[in-house]
N, C-alpha and C. Protein backbone atom coordinates (compact mmCIF):
# COMPACT_ATOMS: atom_id res chain seq x y z
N UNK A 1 -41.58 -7.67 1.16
CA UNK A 1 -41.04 -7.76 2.50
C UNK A 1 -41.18 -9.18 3.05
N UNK A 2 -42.46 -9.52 2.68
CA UNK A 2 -42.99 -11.11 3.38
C UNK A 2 -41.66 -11.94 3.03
N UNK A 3 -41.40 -12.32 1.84
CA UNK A 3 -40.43 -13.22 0.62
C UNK A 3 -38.96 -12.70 1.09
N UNK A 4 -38.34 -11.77 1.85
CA UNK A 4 -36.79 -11.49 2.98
C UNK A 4 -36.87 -12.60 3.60
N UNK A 5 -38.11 -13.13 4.63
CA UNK A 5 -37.69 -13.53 5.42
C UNK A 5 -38.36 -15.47 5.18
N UNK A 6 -39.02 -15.26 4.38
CA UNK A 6 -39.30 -16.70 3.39
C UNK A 6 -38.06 -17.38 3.10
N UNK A 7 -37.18 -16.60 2.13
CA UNK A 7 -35.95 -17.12 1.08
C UNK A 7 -35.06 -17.91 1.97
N UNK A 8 -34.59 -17.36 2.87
CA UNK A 8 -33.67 -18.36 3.91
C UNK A 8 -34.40 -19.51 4.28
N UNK A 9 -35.75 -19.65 4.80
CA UNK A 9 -35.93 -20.75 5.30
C UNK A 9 -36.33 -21.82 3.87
N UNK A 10 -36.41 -21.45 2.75
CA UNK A 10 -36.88 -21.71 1.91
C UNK A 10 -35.64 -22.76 1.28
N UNK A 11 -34.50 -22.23 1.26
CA UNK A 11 -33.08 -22.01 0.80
C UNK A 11 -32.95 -23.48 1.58
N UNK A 12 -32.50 -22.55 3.42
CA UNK A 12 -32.39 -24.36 3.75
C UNK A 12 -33.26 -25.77 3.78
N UNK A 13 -34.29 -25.43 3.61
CA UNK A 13 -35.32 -27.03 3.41
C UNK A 13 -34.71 -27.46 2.02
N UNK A 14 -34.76 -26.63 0.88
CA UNK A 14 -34.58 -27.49 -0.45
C UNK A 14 -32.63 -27.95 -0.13
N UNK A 15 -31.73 -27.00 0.52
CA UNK A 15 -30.36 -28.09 0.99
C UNK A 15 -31.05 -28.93 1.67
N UNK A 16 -31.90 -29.54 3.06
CA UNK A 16 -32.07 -30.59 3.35
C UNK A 16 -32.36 -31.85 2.57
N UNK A 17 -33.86 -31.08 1.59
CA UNK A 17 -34.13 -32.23 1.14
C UNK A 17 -33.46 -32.73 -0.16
N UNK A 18 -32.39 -31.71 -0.52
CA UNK A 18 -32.05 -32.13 -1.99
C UNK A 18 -29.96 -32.49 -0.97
N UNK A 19 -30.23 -32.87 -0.26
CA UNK A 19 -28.56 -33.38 0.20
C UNK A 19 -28.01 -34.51 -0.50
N UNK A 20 -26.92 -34.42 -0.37
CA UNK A 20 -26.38 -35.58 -0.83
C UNK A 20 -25.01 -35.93 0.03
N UNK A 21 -24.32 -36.73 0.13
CA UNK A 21 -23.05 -37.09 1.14
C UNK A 21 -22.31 -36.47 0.74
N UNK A 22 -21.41 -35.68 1.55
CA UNK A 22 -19.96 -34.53 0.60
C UNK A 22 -19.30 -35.29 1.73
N UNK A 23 -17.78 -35.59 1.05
CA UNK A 23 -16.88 -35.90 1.41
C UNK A 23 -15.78 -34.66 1.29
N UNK A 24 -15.48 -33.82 2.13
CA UNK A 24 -14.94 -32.38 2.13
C UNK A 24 -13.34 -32.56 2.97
N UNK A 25 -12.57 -32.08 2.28
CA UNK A 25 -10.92 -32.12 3.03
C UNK A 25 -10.75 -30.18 3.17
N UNK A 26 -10.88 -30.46 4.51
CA UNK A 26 -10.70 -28.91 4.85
C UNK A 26 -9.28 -29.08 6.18
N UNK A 27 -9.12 -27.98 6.50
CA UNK A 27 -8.11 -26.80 7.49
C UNK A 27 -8.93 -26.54 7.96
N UNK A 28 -8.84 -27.20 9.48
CA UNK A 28 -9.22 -26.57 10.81
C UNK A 28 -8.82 -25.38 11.39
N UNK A 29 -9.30 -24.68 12.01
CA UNK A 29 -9.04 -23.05 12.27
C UNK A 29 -8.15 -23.21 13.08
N UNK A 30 -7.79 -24.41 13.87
CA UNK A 30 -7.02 -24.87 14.78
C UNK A 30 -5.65 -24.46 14.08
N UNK A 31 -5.34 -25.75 12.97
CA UNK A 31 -4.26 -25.62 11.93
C UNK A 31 -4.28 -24.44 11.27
N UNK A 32 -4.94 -24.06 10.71
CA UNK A 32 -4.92 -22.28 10.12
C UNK A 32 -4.32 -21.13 10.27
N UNK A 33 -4.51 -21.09 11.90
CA UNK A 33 -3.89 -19.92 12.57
C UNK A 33 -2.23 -20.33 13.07
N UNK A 34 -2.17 -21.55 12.83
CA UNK A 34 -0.97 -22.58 13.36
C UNK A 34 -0.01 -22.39 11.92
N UNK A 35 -0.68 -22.84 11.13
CA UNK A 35 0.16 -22.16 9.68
C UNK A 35 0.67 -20.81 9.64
N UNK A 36 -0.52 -20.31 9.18
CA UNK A 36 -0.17 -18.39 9.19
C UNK A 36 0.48 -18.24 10.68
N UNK A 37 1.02 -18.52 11.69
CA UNK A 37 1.84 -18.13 13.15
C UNK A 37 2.94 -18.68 12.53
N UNK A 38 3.00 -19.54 11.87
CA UNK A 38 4.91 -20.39 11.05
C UNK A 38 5.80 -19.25 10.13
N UNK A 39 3.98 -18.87 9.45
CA UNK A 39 4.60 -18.09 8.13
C UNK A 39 5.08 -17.21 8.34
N UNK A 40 4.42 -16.09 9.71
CA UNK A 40 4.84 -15.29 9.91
C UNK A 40 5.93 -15.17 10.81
N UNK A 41 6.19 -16.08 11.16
CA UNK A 41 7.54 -16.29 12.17
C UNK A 41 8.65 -16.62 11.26
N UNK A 42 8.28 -17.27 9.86
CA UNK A 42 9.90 -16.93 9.18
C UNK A 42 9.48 -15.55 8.76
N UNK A 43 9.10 -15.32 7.68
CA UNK A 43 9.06 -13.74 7.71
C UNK A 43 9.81 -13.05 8.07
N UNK A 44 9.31 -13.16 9.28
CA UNK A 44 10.08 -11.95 10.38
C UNK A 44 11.31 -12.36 10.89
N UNK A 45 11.34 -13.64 10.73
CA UNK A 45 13.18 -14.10 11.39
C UNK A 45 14.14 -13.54 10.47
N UNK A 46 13.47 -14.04 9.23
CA UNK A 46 14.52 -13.99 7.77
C UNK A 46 14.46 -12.35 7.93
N UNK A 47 14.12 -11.40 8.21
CA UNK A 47 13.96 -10.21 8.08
C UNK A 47 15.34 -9.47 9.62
N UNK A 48 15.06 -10.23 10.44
CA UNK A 48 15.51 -9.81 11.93
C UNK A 48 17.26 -10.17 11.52
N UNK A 49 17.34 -11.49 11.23
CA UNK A 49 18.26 -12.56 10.89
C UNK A 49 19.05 -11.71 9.74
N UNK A 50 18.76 -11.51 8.19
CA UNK A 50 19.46 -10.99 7.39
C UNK A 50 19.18 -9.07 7.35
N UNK A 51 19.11 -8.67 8.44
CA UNK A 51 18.84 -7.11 8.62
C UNK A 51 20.02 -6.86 8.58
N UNK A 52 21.33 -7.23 9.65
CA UNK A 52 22.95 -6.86 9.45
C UNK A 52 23.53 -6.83 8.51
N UNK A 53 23.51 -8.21 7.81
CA UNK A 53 24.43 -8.23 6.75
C UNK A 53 24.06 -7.45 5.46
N UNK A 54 22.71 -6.86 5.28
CA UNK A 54 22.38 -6.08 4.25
C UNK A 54 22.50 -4.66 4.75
N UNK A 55 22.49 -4.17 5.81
CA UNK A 55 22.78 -3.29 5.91
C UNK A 55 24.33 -2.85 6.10
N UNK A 56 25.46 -3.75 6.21
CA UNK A 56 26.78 -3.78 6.11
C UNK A 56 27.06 -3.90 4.72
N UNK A 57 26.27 -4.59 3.76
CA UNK A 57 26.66 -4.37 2.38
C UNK A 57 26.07 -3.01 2.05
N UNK A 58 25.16 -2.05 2.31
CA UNK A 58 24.81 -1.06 1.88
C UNK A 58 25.78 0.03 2.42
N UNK A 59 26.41 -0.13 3.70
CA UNK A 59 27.25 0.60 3.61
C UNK A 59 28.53 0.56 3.00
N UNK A 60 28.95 -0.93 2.24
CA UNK A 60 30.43 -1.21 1.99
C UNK A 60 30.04 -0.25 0.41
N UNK A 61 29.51 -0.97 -0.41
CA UNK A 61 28.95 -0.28 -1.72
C UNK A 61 28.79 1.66 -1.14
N UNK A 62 28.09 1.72 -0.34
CA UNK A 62 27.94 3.21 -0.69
C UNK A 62 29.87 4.09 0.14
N UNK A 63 30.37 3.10 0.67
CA UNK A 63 31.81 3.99 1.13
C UNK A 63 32.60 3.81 -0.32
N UNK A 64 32.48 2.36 -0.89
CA UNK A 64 33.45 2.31 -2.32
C UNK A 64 32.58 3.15 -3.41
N UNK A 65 31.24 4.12 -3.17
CA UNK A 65 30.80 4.75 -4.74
C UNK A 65 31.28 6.13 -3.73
N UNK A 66 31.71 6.82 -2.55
CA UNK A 66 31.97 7.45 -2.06
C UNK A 66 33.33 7.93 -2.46
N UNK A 67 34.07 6.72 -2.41
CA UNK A 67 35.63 7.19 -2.58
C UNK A 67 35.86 7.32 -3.99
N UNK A 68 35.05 6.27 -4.52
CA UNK A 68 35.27 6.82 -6.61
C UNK A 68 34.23 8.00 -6.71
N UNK A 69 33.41 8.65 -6.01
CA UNK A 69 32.92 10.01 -6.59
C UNK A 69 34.03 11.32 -6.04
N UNK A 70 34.54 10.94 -4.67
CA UNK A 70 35.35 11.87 -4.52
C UNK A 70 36.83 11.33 -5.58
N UNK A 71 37.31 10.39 -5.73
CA UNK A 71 38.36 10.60 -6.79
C UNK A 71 38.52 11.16 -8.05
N UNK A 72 36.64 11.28 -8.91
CA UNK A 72 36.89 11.69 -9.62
C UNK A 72 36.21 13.22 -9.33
N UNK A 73 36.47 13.92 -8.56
CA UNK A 73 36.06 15.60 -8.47
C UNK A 73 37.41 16.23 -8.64
């Protein structure tokens, strides 16, 4: 039980004393949520945007397999 609450403080002294300089290229949460809000805004445009015309081709295809199933009965 003692050694739970040892290990963390233990953990960060040897990162202090064993540091070294990191030079790190990160995404700010700022930019992050600014990305994923882009991504999901095409997404959903391209979705809003090409909803008509695929659903006007699903009906052109299903009236022309309509009229060749009734021609051939």
């Amino acid at each position: 039980m003692f050694y739970k609450k040892l290990f963390p403080l233990l953990i960060f002294n040897l990162l202090l004393i064993l540091r070294e300089d990191i030079f790190a290229q990160y995404i700010d949460p700022g930019t992050g949520s600014y990305l994923f809000q882009l991504i999901m805004a095409g997404v959903l445009a391209f979705i809003f945007f090409f909803r008509r015309p695929i659903m006007n081709l699903k009906l052109f295809f299903k009236k022309i397999l309509n009229k060749h199933n009734k021609l051939n009965e």
